[in-house]
Protein backbone atom coordinates (compact mmCIF):
# COMPACT_ATOMS: atom_id res chain seq x y z
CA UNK A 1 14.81 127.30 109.67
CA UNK A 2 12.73 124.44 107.72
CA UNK A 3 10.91 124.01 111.19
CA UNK A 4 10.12 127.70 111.82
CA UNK A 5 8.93 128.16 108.21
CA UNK A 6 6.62 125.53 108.72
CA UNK A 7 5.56 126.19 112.15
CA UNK A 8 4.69 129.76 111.05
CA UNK A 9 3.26 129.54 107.55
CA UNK A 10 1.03 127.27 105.93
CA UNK A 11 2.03 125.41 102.82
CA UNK A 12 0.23 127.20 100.18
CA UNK A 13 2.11 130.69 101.23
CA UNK A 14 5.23 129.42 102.32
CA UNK A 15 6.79 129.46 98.71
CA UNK A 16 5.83 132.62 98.19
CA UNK A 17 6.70 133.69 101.94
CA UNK A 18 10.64 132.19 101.22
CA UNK A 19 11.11 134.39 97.68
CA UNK A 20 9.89 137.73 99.96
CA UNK A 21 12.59 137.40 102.17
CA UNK A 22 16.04 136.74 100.24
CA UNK A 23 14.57 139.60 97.55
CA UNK A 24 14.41 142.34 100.18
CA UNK A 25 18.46 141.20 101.17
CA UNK A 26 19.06 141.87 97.83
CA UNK A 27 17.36 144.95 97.36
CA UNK A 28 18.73 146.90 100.63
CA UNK A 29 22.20 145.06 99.89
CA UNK A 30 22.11 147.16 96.70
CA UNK A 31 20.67 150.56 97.96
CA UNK A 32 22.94 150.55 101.14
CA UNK A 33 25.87 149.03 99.22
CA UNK A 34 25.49 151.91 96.77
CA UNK A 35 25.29 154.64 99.62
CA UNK A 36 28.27 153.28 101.82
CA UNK A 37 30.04 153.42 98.60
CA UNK A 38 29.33 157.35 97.64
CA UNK A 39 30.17 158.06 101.23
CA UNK A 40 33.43 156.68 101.18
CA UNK A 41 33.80 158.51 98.00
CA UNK A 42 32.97 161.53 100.00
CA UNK A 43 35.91 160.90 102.97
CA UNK A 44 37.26 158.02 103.87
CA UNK A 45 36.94 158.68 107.44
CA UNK A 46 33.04 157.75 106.75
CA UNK A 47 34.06 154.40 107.70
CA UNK A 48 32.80 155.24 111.06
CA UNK A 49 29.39 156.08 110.31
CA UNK A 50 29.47 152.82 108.31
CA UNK A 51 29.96 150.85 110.96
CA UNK A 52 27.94 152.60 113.32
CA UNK A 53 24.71 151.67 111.46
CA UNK A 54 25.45 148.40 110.38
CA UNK A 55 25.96 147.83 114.10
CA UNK A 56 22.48 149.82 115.16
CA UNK A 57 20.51 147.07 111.89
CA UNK A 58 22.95 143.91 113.48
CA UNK A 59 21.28 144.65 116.78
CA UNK A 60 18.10 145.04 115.33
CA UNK A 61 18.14 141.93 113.10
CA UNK A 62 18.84 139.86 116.67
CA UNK A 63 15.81 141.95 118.16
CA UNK A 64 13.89 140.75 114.91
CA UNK A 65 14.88 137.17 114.86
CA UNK A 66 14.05 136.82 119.20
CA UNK A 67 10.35 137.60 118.44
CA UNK A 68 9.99 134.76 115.56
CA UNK A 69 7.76 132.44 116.79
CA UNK A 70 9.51 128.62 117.42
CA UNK A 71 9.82 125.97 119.37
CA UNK A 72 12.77 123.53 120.66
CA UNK A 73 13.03 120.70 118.33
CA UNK A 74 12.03 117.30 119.55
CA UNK A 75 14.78 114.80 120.06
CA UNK A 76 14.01 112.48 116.99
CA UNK A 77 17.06 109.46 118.20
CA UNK A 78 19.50 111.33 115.66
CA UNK A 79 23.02 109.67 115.25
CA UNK A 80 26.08 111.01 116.73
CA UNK A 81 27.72 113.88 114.68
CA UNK A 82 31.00 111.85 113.82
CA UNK A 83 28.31 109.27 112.29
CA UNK A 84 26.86 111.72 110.07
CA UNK A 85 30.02 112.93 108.81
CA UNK A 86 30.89 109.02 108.14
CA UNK A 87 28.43 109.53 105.12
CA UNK A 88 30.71 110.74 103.18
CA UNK A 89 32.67 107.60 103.25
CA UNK A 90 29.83 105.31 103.32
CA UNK A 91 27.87 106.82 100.28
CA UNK A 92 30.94 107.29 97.76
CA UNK A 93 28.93 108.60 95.15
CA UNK A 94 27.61 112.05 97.61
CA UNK A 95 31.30 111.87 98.77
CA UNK A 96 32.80 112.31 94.94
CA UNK A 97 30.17 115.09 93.85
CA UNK A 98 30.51 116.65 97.56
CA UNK A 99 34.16 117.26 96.57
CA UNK A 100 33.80 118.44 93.24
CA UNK A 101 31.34 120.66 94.14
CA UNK A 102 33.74 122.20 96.75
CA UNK A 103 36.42 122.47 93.91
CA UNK A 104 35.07 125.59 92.30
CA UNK A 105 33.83 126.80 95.18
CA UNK A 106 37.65 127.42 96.48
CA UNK A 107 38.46 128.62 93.21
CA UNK A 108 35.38 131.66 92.91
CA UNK A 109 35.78 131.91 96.57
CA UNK A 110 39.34 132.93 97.13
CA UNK A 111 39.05 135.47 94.61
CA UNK A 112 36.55 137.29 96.11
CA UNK A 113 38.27 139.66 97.81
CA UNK A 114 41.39 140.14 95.34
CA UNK A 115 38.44 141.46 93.36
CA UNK A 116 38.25 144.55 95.76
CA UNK A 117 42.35 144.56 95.30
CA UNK A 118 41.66 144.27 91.44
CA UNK A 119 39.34 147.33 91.41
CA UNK A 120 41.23 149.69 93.89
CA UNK A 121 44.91 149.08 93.14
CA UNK A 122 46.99 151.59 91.25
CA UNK A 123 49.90 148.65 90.68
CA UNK A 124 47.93 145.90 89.80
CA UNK A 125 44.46 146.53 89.22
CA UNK A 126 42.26 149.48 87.52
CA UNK A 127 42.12 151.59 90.11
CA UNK A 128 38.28 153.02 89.65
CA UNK A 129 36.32 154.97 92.41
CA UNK A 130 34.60 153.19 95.57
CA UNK A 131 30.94 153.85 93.85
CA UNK A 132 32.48 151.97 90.72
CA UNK A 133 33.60 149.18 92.90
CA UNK A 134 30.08 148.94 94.91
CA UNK A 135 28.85 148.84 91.63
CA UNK A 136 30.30 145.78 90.31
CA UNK A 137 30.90 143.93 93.00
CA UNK A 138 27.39 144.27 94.86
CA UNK A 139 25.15 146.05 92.59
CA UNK A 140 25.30 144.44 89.32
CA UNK A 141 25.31 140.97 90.69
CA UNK A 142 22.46 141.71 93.06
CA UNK A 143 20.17 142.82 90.41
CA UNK A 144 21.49 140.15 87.63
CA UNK A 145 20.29 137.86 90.89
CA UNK A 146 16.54 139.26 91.38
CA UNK A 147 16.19 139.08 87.65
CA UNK A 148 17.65 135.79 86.91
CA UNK A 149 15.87 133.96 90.02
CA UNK A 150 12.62 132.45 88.19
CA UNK A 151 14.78 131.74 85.24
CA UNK A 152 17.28 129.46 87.16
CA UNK A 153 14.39 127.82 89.20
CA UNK A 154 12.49 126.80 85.78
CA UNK A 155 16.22 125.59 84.69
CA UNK A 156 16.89 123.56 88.01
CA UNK A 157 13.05 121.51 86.95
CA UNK A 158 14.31 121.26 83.26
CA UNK A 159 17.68 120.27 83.82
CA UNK A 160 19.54 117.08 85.69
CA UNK A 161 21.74 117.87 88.39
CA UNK A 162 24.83 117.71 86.39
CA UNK A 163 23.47 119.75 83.22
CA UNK A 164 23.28 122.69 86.06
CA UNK A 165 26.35 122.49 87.63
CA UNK A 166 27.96 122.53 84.12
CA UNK A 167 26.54 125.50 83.16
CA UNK A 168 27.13 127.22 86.98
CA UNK A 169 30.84 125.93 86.04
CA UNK A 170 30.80 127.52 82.61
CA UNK A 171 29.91 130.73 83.83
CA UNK A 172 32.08 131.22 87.16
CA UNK A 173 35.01 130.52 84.51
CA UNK A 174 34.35 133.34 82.18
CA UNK A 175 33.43 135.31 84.97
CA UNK A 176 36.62 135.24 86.99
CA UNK A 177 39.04 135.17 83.62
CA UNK A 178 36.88 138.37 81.85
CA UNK A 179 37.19 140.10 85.21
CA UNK A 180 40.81 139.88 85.88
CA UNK A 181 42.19 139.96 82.41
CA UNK A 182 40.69 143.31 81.57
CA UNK A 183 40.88 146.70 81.77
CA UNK A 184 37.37 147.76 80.30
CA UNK A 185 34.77 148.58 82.74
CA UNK A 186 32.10 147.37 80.40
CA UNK A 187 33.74 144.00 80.82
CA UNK A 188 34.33 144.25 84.36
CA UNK A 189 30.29 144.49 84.51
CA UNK A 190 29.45 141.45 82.27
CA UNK A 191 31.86 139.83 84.11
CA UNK A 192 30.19 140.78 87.49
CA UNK A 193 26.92 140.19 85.77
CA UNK A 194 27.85 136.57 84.83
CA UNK A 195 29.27 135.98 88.45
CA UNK A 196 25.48 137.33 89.62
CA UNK A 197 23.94 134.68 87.44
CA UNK A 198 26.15 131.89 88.61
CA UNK A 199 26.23 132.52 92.21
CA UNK A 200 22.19 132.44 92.10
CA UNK A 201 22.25 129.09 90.06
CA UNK A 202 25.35 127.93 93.00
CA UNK A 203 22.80 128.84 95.22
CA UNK A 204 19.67 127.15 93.90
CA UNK A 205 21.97 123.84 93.70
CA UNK A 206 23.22 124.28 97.32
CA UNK A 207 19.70 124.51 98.89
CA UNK A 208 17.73 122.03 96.32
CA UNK A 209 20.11 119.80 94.73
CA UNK A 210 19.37 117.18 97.92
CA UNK A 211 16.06 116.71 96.54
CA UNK A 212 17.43 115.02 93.71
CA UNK A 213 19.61 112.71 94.56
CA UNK A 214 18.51 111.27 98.05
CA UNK A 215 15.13 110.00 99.40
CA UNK A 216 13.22 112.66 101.31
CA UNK A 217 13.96 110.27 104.66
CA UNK A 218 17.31 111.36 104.81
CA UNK A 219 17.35 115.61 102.73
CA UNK A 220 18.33 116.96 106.86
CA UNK A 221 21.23 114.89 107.07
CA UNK A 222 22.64 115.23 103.98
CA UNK A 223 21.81 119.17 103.78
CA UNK A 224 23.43 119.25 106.68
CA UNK A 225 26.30 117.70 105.72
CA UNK A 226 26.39 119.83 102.40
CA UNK A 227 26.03 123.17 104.37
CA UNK A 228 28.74 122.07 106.84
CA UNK A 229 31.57 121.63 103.38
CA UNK A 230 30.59 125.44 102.07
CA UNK A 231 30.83 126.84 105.70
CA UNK A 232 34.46 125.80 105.79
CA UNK A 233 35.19 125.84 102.27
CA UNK A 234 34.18 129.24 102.73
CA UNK A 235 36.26 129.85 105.75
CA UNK A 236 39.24 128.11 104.41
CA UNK A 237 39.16 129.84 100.92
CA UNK A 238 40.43 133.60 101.47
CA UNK A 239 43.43 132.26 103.48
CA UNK A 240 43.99 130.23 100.81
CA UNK A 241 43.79 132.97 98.03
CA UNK A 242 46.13 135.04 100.02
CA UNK A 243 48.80 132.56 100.16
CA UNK A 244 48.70 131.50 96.54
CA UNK A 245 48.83 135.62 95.93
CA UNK A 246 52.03 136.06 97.63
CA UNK A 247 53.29 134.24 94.54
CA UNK A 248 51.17 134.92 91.34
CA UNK A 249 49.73 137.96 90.05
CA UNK A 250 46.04 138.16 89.47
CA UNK A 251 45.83 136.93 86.14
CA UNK A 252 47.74 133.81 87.14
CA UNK A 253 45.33 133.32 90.08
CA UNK A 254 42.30 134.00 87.60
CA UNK A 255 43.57 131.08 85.91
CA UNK A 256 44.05 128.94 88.67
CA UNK A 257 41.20 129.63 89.77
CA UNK A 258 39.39 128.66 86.18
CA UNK A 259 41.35 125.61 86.44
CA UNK A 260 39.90 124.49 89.60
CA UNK A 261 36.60 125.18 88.05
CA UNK A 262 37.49 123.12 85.21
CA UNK A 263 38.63 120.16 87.07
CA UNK A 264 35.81 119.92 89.01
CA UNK A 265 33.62 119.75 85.59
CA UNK A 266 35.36 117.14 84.35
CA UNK A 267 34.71 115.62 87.74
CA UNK A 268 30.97 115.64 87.46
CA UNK A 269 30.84 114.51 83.90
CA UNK A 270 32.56 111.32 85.45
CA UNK A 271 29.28 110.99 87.04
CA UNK A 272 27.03 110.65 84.75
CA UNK A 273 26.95 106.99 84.59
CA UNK A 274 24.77 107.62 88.04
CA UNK A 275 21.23 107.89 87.35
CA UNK A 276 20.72 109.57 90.54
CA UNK A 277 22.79 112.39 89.16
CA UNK A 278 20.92 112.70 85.89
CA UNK A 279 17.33 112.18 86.65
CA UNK A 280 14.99 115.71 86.16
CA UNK A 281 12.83 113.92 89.01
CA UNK A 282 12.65 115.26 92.33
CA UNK A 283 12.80 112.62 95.20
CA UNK A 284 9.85 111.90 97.03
């Protein structure tokens, strides 16, 4: 999409082109989220209407994206993909942080829908309303997102690359141990709210922590490489969740899950001694 950006909008707008966009996801992900959710309160055989319309705006996002303006990109003598995956080996140091990044990632990621379970369940969980559950698990992190965007960008220019994913780390741990070790709804919020504020800082790291610690020769290739680890992280992580849930209750999972999170901060601070991992500077 870095192509069609640029091919479409010049460089003085296309900053403020790329906030537009993921702030109107956010927005109708709230107001829809919250209107599915009062119409499942309503009868649960709404599920049909549901899916009907997300359907009817699937279509038309495909309609949308066939009329953007692009062009087929020009063969540029790129490797082989089994080559570009051979990074990993070859540059240790992306290698280490690419797996401790992916640590926490499995962690947050598996629990994400044994939150749903957490909310809904009469055994195990809280058992709250489907407008409740909309509420903290779309809602609340949504907005905590919109508001907390500029602040996390200012941090990212502040802060070295491992000061961030510290604090990122910090916060999906609270997050995932407030949420399942309580039966408050006030703390099931903050702890939604803190997952809101992580998951924009995850996301912030995901799409510009490249910058920082490669030349600006090679931020495809490794972006692509760093995409291609959350896809199947990301795949690989519910599956996972489900398996470990056959044997642990949710607290025990929340602390698993923290663990992972922990490790994989103790993993970065091992790599501080890199000064590509600590400098503020972003590569040119």
């Amino acid at each position: 999409m870095e192509d069609v950006y640029g091919q479409n909008y010049s460089p003085d707008e296309r900053d403020s082109q790329l906030c537009i966009t993921p702030n109107l996801l956010l927005l109708s992900t709230i107001i829809f989220g919250q209107a599915w959710g009062k119409l499942m309160d309503l009868s649960v055989q709404n599920y049909k209407l549901m899916l009907f319309f997300v359907s009817v705006a699937a279509m038309g996002t495909a309609l949308s994206f066939s009329k953007i303006p692009s062009r087929i990109l020009p063969a540029k003598g790129e490797k082989s993909m089994a080559s570009n995956i051979k990074i990993i080996v070859t540059d240790k140091q992306f290698g280490i942080a690419l797996l401790w990044r992916s640590l926490p990632g499995i962690g947050i990621q598996m629990m994400g829908p044994l939150r749903t379970e957490y909310l809904v369940d009469r055994t195990c969980g809280i058992s709250v309303s489907n407008m409740f559950t909309v509420l903290v698990s779309i809602t609340i992190p949504m907005v905590v997102r919109i508001l907390s965007t500029f602040v996390c960008g200012q941090i990212f220019h502040r802060f070295n690359f491992i000061a961030i994913k510290l604090m990122t780390n910090l916060l999906l741990m609270a997050s995932v141990l407030l949420f399942f070790n309580t039966k408050g709804r006030f703390l099931v919020a903050i702890a939604s709210a803190c997952a809101g504020i992580a998951r924009d800082g995850g996301e912030i790291i995901l799409c510009l922590c490249v910058t920082k610690i490669v030349s600006k020769e090679k931020f495809s290739l490794y972006m692509g490489l760093n995409i291609a680890v959350t896809g199947l992280r990301g795949l690989l992580s519910p599956f996972i969740g489900y398996g470990i849930r056959q044997h642990l209750s949710l607290s025990q999972m929340s602390s698993f899950s923290a663990t992972l999170v922990l490790i994989s901060s103790f993993g970065f601070l091992s790599l501080i001694k890199h000064s590509r991992f600590t400098t503020m500077v972003i590569a040119e």
